[in-house]
C-alpha atoms as a PDB file:
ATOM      1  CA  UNK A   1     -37.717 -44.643  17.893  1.00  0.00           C
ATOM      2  CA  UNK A   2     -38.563 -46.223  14.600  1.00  0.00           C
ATOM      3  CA  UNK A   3     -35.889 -47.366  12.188  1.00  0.00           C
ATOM      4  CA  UNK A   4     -37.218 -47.695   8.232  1.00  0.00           C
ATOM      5  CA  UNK A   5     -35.108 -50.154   6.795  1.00  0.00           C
ATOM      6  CA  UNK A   6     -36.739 -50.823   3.575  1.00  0.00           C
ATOM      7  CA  UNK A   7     -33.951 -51.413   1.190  1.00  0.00           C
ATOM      8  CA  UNK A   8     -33.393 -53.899   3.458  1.00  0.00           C
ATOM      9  CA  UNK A   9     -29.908 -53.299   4.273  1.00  0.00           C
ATOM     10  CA  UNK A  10     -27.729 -56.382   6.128  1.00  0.00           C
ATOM     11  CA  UNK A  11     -26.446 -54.308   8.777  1.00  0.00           C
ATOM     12  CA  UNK A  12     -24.828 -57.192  11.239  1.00  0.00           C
ATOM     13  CA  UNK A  13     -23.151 -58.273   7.349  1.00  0.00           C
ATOM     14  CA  UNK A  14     -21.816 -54.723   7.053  1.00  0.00           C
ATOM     15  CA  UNK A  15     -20.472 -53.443  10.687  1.00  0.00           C
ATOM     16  CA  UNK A  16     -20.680 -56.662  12.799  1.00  0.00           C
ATOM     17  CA  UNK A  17     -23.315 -58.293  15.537  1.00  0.00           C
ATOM     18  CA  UNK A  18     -24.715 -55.664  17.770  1.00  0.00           C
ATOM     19  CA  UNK A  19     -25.106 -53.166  14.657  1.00  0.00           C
ATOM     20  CA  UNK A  20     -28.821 -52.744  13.930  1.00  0.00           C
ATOM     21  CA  UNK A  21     -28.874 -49.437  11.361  1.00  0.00           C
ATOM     22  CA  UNK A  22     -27.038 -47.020  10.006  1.00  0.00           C
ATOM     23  CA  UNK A  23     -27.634 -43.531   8.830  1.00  0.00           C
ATOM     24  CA  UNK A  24     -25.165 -40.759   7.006  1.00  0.00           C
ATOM     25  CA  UNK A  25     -23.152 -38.568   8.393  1.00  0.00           C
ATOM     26  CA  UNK A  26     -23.954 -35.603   6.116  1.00  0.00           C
ATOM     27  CA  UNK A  27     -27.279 -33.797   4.959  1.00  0.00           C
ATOM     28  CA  UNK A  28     -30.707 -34.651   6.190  1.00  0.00           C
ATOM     29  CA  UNK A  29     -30.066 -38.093   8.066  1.00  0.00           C
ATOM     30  CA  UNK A  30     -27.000 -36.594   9.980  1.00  0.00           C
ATOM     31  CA  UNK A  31     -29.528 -35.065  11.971  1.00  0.00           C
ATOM     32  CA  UNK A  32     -31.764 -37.964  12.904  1.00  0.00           C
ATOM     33  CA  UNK A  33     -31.437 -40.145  16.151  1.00  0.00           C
ATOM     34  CA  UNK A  34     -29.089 -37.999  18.101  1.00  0.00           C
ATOM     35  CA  UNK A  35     -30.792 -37.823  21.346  1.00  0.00           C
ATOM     36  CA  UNK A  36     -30.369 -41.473  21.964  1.00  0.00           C
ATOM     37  CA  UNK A  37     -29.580 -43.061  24.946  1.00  0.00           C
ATOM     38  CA  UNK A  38     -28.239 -46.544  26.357  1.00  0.00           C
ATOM     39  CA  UNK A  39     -31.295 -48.601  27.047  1.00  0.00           C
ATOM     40  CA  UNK A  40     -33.758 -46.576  24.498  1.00  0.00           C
ATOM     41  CA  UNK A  41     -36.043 -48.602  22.428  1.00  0.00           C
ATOM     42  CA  UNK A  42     -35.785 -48.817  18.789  1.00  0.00           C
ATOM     43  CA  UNK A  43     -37.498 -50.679  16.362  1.00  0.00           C
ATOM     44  CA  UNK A  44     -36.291 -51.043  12.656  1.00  0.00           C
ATOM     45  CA  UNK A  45     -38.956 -52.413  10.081  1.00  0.00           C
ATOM     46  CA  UNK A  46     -37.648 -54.446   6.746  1.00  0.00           C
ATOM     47  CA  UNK A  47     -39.381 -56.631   4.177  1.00  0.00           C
ATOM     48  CA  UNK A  48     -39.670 -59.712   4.871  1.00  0.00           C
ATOM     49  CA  UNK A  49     -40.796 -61.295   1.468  1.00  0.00           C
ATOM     50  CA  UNK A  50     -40.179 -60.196  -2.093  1.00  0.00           C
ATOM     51  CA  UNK A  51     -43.457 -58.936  -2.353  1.00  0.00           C
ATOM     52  CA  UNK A  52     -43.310 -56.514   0.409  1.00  0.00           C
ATOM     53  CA  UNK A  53     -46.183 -57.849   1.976  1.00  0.00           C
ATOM     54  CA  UNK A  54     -44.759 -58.939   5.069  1.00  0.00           C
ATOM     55  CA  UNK A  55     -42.938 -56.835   7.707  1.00  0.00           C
ATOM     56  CA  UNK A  56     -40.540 -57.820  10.331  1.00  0.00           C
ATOM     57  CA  UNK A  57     -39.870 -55.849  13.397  1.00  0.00           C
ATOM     58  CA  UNK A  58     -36.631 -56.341  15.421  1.00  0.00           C
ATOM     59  CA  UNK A  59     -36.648 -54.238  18.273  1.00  0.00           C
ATOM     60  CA  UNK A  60     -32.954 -53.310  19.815  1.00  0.00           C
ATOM     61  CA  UNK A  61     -32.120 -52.099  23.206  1.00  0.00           C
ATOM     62  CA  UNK A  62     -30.128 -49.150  21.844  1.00  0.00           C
ATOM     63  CA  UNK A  63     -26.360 -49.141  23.433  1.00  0.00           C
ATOM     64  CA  UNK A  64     -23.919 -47.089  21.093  1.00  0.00           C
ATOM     65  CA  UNK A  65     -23.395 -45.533  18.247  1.00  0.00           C
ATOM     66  CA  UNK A  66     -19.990 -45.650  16.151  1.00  0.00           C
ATOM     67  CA  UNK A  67     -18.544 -44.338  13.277  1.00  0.00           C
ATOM     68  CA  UNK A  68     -17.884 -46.635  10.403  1.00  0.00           C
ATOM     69  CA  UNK A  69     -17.019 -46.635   6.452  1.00  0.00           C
ATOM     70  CA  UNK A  70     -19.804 -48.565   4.860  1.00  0.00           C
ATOM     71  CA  UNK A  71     -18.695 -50.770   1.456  1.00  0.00           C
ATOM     72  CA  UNK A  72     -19.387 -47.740  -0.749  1.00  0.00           C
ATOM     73  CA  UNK A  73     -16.465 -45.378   1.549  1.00  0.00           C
ATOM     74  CA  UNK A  74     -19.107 -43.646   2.649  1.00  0.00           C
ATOM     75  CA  UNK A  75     -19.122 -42.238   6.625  1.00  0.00           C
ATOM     76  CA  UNK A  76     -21.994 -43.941   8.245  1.00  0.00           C
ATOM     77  CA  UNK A  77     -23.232 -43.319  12.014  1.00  0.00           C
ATOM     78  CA  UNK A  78     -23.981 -47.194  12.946  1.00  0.00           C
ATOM     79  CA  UNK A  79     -26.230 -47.794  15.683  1.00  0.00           C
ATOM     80  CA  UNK A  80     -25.621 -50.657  17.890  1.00  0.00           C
ATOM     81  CA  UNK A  81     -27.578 -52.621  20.311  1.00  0.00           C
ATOM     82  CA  UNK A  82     -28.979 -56.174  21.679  1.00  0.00           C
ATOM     83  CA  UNK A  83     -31.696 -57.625  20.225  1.00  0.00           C
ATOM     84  CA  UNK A  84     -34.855 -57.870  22.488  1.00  0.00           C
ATOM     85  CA  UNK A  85     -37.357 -59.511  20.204  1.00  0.00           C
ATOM     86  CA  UNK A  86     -39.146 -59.646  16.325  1.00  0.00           C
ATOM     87  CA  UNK A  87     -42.781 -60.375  15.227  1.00  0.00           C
ATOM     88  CA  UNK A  88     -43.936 -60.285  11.634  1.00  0.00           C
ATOM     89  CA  UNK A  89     -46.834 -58.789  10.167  1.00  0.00           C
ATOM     90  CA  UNK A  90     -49.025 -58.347   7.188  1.00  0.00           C
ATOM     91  CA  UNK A  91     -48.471 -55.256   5.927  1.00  0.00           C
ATOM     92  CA  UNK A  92     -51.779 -54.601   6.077  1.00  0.00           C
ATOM     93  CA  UNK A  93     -52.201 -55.696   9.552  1.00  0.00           C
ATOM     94  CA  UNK A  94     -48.951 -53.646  10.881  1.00  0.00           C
ATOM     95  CA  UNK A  95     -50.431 -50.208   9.545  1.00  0.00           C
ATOM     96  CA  UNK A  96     -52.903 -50.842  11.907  1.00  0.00           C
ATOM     97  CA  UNK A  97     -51.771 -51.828  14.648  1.00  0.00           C
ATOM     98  CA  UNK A  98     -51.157 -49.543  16.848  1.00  0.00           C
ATOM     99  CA  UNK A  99     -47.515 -50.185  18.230  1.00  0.00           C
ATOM    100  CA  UNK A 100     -46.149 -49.510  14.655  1.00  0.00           C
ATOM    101  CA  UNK A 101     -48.970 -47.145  13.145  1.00  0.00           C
ATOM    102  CA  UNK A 102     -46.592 -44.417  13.180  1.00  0.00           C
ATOM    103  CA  UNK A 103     -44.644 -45.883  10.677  1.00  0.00           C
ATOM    104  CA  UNK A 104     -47.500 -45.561   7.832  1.00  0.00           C
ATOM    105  CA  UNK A 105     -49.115 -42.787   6.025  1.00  0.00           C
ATOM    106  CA  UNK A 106     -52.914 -43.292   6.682  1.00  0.00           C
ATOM    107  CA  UNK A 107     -53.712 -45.121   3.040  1.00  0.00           C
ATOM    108  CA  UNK A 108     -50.883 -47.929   4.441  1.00  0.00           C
ATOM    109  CA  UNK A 109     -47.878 -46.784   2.839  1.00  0.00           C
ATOM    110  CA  UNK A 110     -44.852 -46.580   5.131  1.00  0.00           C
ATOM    111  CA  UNK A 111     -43.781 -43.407   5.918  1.00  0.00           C
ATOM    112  CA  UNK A 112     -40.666 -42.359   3.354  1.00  0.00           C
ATOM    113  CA  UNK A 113     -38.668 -41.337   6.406  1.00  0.00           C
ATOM    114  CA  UNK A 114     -35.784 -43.070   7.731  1.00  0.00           C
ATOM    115  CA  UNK A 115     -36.279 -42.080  11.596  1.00  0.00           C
ATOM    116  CA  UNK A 116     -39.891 -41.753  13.092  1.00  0.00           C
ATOM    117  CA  UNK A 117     -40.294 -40.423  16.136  1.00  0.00           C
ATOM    118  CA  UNK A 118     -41.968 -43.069  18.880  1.00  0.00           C
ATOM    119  CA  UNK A 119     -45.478 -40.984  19.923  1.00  0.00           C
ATOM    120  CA  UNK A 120     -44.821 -39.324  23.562  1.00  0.00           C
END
């Protein structure tokens, strides 16, 4: 599963080491990511550089999900993992490529969506 994590939230700063995203508890993201399970893989994309040119992707061995109170008191489902590996990209070049292609809209614009489904 893909992560979008383009506000580029610090999520080991907010809920501790193994915690890798987060997502709310109510509306449209309470949905997302349930059918995870130990061992799935997840990728979460963030900027790497101020001028959102370059994207890193961590990708987690998913192992849990708790449920925490983010800064703002806000319920947050926090998923929680081990890291397996990152690579950054261009942009430009991760659109492309296709491991993370999903994550785009075809003119290169990542998908607005916090969750995207891995293709089966």
């Amino acid at each position: 599963m893909f992560f979008n994590n383009l506000a580029n939230r610090n999520h080991k700063n907010l809920y501790g080491a193994d915690a890798f995203y987060d997502l709310e508890t109510s509306g449209y993201q309470s949905g997302l990511a349930k059918d995870l399970c130990s061992g799935d893989l997840c990728i979460v994309a963030n900027y790497e550089d101020k001028d959102r040119t370059m994207v890193k992707f961590a990708c987690y061995s998913f192992a849990r999900e708790t449920l925490e109170i983010d800064k703002q008191g806000k319920p947050q489902r926090v998923l929680r993992g081990h890291l397996k590996s990152t690579e950054i990209l261009r942009k430009t070049a991760a659109a492309s490529d296709p491991r993370y292609s999903r994550m785009f809209d075809k003119l290169g614009r990542f998908k607005q969506a916090p969750v995207v489904a891995m293709a089966a």
